[in-house]
Structures are given as structure tokens and as C-alpha cells.
N, C-alpha and C. Protein backbone atom coordinates (compact mmCIF):
# COMPACT_ATOMS: atom_id res chain seq x y z
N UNK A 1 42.97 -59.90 23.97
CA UNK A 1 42.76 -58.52 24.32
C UNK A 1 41.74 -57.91 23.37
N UNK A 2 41.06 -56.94 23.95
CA UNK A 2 40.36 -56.29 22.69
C UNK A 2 40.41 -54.60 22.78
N UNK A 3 40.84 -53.99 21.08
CA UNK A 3 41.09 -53.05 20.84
C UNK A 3 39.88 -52.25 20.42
N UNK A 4 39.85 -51.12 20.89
CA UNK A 4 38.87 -50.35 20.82
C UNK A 4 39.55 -49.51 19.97
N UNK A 5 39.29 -49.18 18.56
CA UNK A 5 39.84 -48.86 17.17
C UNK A 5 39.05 -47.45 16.83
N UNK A 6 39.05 -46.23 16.38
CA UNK A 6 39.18 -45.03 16.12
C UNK A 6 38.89 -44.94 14.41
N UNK A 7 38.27 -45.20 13.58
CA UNK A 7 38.66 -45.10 12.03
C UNK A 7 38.03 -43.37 11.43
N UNK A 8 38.91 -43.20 10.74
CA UNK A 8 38.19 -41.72 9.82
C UNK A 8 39.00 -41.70 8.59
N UNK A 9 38.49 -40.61 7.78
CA UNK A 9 38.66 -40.58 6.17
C UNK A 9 38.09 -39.15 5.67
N UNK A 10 38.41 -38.66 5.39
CA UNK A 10 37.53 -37.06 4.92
C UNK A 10 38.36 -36.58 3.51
N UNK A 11 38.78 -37.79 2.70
CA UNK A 11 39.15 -37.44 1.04
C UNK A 11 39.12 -39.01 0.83
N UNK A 12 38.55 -38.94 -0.41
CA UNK A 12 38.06 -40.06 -1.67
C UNK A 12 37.10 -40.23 -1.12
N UNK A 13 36.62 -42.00 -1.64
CA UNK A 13 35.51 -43.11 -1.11
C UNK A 13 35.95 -42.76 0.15
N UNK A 14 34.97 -42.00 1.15
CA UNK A 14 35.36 -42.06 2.67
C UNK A 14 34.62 -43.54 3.27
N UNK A 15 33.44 -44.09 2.60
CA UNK A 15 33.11 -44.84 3.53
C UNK A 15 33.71 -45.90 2.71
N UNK A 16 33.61 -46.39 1.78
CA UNK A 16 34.21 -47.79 0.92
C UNK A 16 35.64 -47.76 1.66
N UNK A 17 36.50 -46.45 1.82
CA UNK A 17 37.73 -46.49 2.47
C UNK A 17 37.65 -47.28 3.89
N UNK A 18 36.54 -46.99 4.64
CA UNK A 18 36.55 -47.08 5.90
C UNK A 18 36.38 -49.05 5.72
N UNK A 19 35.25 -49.23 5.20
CA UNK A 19 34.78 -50.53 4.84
C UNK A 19 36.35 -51.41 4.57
N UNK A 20 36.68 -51.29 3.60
CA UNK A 20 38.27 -51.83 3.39
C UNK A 20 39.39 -51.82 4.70
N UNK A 21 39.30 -50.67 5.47
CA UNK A 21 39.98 -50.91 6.26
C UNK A 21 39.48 -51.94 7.69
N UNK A 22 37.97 -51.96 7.26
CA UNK A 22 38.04 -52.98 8.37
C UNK A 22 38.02 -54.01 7.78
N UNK A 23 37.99 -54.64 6.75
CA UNK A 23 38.32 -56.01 6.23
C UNK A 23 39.82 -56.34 6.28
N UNK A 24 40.70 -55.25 6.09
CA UNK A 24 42.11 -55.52 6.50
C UNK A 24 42.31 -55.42 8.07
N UNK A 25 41.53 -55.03 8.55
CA UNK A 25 42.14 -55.21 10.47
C UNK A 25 41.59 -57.04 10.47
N UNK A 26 40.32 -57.42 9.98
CA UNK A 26 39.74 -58.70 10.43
C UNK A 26 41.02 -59.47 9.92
N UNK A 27 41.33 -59.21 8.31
CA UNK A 27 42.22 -60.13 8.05
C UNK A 27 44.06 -60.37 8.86
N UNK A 28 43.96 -59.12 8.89
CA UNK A 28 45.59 -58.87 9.57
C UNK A 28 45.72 -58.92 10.94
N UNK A 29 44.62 -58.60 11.86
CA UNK A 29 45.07 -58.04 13.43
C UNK A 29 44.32 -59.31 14.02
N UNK A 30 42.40 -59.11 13.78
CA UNK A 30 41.81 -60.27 14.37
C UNK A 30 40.37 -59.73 14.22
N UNK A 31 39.39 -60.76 14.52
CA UNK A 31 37.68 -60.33 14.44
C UNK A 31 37.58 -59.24 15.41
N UNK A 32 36.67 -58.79 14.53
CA UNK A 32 35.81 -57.23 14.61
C UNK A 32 34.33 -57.84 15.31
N UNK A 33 34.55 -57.42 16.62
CA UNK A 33 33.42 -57.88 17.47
C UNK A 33 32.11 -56.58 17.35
N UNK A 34 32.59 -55.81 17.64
CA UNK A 34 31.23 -54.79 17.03
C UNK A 34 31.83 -53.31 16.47
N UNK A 35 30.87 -52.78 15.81
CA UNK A 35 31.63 -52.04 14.79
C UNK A 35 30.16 -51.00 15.06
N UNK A 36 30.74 -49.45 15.18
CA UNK A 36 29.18 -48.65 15.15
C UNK A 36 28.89 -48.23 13.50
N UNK A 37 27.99 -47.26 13.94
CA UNK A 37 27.59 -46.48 12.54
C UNK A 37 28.40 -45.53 12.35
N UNK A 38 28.22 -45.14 10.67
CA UNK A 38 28.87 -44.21 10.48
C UNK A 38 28.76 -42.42 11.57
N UNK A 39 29.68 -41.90 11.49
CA UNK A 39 29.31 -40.45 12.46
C UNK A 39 30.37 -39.72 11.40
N UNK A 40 29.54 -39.16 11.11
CA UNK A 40 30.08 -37.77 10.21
C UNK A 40 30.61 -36.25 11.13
N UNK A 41 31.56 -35.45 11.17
CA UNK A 41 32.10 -34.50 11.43
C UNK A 41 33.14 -33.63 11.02
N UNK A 42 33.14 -32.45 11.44
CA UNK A 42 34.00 -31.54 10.62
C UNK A 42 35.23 -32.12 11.63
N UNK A 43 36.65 -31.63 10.37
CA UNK A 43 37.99 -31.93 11.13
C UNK A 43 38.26 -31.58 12.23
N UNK A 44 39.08 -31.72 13.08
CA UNK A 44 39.11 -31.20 14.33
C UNK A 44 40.64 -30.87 14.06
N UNK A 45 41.15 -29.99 14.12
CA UNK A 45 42.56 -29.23 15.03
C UNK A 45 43.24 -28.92 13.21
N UNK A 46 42.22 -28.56 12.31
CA UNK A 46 42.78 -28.14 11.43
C UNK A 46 41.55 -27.53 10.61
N UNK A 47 41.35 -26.49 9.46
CA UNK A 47 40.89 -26.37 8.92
C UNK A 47 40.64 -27.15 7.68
N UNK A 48 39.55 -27.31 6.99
CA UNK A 48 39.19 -28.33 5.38
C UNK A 48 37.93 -28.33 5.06
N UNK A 49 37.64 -28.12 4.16
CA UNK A 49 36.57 -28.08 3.53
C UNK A 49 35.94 -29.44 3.07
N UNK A 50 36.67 -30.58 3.57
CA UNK A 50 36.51 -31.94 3.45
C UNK A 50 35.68 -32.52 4.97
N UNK A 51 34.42 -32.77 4.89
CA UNK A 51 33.99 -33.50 6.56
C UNK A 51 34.85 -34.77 6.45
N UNK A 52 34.74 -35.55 7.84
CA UNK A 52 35.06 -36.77 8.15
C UNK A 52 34.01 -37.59 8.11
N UNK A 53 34.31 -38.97 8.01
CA UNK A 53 32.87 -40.10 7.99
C UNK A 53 34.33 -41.18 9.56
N UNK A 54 33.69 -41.15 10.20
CA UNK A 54 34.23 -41.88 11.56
C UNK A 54 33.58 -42.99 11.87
N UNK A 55 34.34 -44.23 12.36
CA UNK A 55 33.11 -44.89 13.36
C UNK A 55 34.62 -45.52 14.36
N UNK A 56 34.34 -46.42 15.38
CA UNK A 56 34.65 -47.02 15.84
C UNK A 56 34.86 -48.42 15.74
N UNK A 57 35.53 -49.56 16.15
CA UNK A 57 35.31 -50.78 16.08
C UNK A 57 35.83 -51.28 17.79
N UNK A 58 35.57 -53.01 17.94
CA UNK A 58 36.42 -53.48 19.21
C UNK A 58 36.77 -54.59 18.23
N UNK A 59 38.00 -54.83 18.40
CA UNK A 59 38.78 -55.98 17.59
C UNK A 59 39.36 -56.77 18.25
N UNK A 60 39.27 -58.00 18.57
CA UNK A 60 39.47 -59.29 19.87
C UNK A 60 41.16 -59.97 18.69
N UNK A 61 41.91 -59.83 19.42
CA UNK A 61 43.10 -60.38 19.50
C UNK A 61 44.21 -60.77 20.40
N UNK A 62 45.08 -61.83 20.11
CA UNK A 62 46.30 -62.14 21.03
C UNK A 62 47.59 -61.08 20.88
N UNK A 63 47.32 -60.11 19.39
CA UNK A 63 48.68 -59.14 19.77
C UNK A 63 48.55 -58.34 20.44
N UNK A 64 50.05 -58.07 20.78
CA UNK A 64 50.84 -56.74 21.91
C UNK A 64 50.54 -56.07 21.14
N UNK A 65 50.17 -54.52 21.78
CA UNK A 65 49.70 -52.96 21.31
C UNK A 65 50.86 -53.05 20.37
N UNK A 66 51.81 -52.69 20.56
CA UNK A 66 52.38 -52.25 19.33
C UNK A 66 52.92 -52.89 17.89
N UNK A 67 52.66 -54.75 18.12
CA UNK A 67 52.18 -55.18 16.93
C UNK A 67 50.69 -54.67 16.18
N UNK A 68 49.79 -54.04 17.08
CA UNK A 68 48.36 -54.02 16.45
C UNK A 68 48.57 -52.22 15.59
N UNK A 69 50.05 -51.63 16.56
CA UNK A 69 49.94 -50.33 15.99
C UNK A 69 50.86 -50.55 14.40
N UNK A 70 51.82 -51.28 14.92
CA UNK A 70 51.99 -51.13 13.42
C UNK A 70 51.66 -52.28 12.14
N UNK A 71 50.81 -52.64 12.65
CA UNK A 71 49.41 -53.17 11.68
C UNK A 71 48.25 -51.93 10.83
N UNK A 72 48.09 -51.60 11.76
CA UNK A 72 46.98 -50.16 11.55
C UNK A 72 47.83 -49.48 10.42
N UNK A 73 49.01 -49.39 11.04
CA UNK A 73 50.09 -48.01 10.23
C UNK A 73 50.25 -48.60 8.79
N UNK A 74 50.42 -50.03 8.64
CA UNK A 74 50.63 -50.63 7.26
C UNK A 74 49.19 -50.78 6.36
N UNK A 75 47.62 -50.79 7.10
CA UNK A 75 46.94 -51.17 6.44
C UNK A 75 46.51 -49.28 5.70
N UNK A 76 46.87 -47.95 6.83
CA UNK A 76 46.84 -46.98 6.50
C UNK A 76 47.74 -46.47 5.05
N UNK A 77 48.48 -47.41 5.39
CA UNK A 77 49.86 -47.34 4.21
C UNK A 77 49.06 -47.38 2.79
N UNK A 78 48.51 -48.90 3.26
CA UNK A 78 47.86 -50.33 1.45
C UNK A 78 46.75 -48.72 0.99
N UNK A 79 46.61 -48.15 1.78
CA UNK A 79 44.74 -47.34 1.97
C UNK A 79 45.48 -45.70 1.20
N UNK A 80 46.69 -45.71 1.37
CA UNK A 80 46.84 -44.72 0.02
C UNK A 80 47.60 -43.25 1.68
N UNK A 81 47.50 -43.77 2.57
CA UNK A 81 47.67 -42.37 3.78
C UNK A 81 49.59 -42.62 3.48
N UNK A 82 49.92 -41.08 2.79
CA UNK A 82 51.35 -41.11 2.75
C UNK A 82 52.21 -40.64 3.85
N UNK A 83 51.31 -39.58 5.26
CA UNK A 83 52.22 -39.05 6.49
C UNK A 83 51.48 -39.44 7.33
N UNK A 84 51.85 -39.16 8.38
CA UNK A 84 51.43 -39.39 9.73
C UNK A 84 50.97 -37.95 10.24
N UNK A 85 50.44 -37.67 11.34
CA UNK A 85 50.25 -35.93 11.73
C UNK A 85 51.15 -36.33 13.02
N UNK A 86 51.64 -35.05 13.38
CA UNK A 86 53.16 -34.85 13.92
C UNK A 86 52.97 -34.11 14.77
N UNK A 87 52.81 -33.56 15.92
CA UNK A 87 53.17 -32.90 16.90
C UNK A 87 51.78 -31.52 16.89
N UNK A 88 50.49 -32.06 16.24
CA UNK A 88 49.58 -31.61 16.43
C UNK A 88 48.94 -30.84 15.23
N UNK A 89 49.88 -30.94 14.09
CA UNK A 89 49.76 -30.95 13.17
C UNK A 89 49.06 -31.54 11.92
N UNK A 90 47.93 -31.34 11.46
CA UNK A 90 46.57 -31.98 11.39
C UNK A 90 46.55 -32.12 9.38
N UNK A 91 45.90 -32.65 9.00
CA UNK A 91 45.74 -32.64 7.17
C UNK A 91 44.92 -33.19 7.11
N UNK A 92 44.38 -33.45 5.90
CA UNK A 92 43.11 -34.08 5.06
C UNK A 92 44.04 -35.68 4.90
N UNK A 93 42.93 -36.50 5.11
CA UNK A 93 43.91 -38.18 5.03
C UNK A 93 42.58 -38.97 4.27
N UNK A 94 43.15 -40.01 3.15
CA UNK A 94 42.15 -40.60 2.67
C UNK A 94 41.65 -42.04 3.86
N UNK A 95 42.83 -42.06 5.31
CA UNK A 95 42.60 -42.79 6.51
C UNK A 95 42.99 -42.76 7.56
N UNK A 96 42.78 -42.88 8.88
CA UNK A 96 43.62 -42.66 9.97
C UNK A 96 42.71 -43.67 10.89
N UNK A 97 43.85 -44.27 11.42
CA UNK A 97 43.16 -45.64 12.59
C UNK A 97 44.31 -45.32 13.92
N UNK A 98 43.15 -45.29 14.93
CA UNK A 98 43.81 -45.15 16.14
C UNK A 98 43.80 -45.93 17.01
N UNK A 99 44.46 -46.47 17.60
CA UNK A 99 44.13 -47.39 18.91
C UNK A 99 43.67 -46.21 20.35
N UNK A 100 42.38 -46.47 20.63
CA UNK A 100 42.05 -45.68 21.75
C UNK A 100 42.16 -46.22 23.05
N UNK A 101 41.38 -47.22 23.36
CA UNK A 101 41.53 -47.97 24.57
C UNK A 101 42.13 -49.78 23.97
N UNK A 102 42.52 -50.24 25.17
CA UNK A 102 43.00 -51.79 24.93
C UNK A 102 42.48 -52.28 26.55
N UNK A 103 41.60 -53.45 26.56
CA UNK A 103 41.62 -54.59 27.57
C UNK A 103 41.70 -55.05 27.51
N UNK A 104 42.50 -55.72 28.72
CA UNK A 104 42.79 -57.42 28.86
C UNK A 104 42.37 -58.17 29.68
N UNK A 105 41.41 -58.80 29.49
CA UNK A 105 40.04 -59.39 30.30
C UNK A 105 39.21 -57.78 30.41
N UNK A 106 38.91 -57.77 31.81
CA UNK A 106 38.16 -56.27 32.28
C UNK A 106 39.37 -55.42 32.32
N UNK A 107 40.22 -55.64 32.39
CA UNK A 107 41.52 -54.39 33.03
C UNK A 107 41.74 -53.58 31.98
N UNK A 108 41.97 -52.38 31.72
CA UNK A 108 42.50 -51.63 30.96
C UNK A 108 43.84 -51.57 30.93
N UNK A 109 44.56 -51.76 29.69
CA UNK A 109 46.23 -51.54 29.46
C UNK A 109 46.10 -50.13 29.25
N UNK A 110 47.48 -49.83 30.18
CA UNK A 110 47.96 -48.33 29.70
C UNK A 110 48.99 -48.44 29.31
N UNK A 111 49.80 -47.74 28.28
CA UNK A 111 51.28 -47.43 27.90
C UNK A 111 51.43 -45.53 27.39
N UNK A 112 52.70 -45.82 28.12
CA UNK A 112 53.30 -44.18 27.86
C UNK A 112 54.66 -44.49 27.40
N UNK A 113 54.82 -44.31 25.74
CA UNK A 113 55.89 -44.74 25.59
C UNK A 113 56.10 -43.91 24.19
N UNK A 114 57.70 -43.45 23.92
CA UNK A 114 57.50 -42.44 22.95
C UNK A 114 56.95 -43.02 21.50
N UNK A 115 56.63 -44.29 21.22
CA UNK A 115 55.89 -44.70 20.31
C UNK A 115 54.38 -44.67 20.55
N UNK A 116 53.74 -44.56 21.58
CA UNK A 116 52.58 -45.45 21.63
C UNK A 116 51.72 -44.79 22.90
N UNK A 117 50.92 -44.32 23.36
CA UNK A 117 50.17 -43.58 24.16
C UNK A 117 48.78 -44.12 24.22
N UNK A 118 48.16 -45.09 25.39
CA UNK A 118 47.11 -46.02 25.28
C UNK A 118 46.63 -45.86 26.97
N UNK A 119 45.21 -44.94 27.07
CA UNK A 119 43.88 -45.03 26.29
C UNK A 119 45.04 -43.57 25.30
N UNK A 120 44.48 -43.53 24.23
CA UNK A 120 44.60 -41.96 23.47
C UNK A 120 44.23 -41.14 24.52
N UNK A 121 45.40 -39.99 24.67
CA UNK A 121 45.30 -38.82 25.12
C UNK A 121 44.16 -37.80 25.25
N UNK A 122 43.82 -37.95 23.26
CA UNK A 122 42.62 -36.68 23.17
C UNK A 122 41.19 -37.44 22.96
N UNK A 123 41.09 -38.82 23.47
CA UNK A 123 39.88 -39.31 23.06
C UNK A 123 38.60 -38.69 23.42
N UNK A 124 39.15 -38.65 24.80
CA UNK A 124 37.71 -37.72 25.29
C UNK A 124 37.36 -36.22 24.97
N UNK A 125 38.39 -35.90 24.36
CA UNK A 125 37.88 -34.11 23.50
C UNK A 125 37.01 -34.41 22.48
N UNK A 126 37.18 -35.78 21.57
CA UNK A 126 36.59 -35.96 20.35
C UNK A 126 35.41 -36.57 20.20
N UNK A 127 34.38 -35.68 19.80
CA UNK A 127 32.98 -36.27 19.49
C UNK A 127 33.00 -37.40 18.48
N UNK A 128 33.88 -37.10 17.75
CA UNK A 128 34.19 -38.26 16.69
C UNK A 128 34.41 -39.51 16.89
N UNK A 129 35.09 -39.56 18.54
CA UNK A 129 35.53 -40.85 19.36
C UNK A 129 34.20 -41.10 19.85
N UNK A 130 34.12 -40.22 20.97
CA UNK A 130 33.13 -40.40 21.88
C UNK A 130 32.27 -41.30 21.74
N UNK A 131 31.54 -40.64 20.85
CA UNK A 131 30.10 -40.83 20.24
C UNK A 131 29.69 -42.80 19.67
N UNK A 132 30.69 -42.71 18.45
CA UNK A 132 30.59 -44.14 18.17
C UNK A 132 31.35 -45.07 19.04
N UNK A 133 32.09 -44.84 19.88
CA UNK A 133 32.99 -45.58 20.93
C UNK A 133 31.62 -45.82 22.27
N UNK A 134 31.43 -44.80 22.90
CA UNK A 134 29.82 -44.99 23.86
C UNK A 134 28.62 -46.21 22.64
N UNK A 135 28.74 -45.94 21.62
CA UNK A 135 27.57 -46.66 21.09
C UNK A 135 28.25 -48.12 20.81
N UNK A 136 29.56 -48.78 20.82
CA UNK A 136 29.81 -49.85 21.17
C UNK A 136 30.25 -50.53 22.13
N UNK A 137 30.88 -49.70 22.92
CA UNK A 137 31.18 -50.22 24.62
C UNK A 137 29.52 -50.61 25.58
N UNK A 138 29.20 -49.84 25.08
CA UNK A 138 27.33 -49.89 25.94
C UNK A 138 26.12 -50.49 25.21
N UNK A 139 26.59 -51.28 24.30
CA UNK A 139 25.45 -52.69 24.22
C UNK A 139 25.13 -53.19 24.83
């Protein structure tokens, strides 16, 4: 399957953060087939005086979504991120990795499940997604 991955950071090393976390998805989840550029933006659904540094990745693996989610959640863990955001409830994070879309072959997986919500809900509000997600799906 391959995961179409979400990364951001807007406190510490934002990009060395970002960099590390994709050496822990290659090592833990599976190869990082293409990865965009950095895309810088202000937070979205909270105020901070901290920008974001974002990009995207597609990561080719044999795990089920919710082994790959709580992979993400543990490498967010090693990466110093102590909460989760909660019911729309937004903060400054030194990481946050999302699973946006998942295919298997051409097909798109969906899940609606109170853990796990796949493609992401708000992907398409976010320029932050958008942007580097269009610049690796369309090579």
C-alpha cells in the first residue's frame, strides 16, 4: 500500500525535526518513495507566532492503516510531541504526521472509525496539504 504522509513542525529544528522523522518512517513503517519540498505556513485553526515548515511524503508498505498510525504516533512521541490536538483544538508541536490518503494498488482505502479517519477529513482546506501532496502525486 502506499501512504500519502502529512509532516509539520513550527517549534525547535523545524526542518532537522522533519528530516529525522522521515528517517524514522523509512526505518519503522517502509521506503519513502517521493518526498516534496519544504512549504512553509502560518498555523492553521490556532493562533502562534511560530510558522510551520510542512512537506509531504508517499511511503510504500505491507502495514494496515492503523499499524502505520500508531507508528507515526510513536515516532511523534521519540520527536519530543507530548499531546495530541483534540477535538479541534490546535498548539505549537515540535511534530505532527498525518496519514492523508492510503492506496492499495490504484484504489483508495477509506476508514471511518473512532480511531482513524482516511483520506483526512480537512486535507483539502489545507494549503499545507494540498500544495506539497499535488507536487508528489503529479510527477
Amino acid at each position: 500500500m502506499t501512504y500519502y504522509l502529512s509532516l509539520g513542525a513550527n517549534i525547535g529544528e523545524r526542518e532537522q525535526t522533519l528530516r529525522q522523522a522521515l528517517q524514522m518512517l523509512e526505518q519503522q513503517v517502509g521506503p519513502i518513495r517521493r518526498c516534496s519540498n519544504f512549504f512553509y505556513s502560518a498555523p492553521w485553526g490556532f493562533q502562534s507566532a511560530h510558522a510551520f515548515c510542512n512537506l509531504c511524503c508517499a511511503v510504500e508498505t505491507t502495514k494496515e492503516p492503523l499499524e502505520v498510525l500508531h507508528l507515526t504516533q510513536a515516532i511523534e512521541r521519540a520527536l519530543g510531541r507530548m499531546q495530541k490536538s483534540v477535538d479541534g483544538s490546535y498548539h505549537d508541536r515540535t511534530i505532527d504526521i498525518d496519514l492523508i490518503r492510503v492506496f492499495n494498488e490504484q484504489k483508495e482505502v477509506t476508514i471511518h472509525s473512532p480511531e482513524l479517519t482516511i483520506p483526512h477529513p480537512l486535507w483539502e482546506e489545507r494549503a499545507f496539504v494540498k500544495v506539497p501532496l499535488h507536487e508528489i502525486m503529479h510527477r
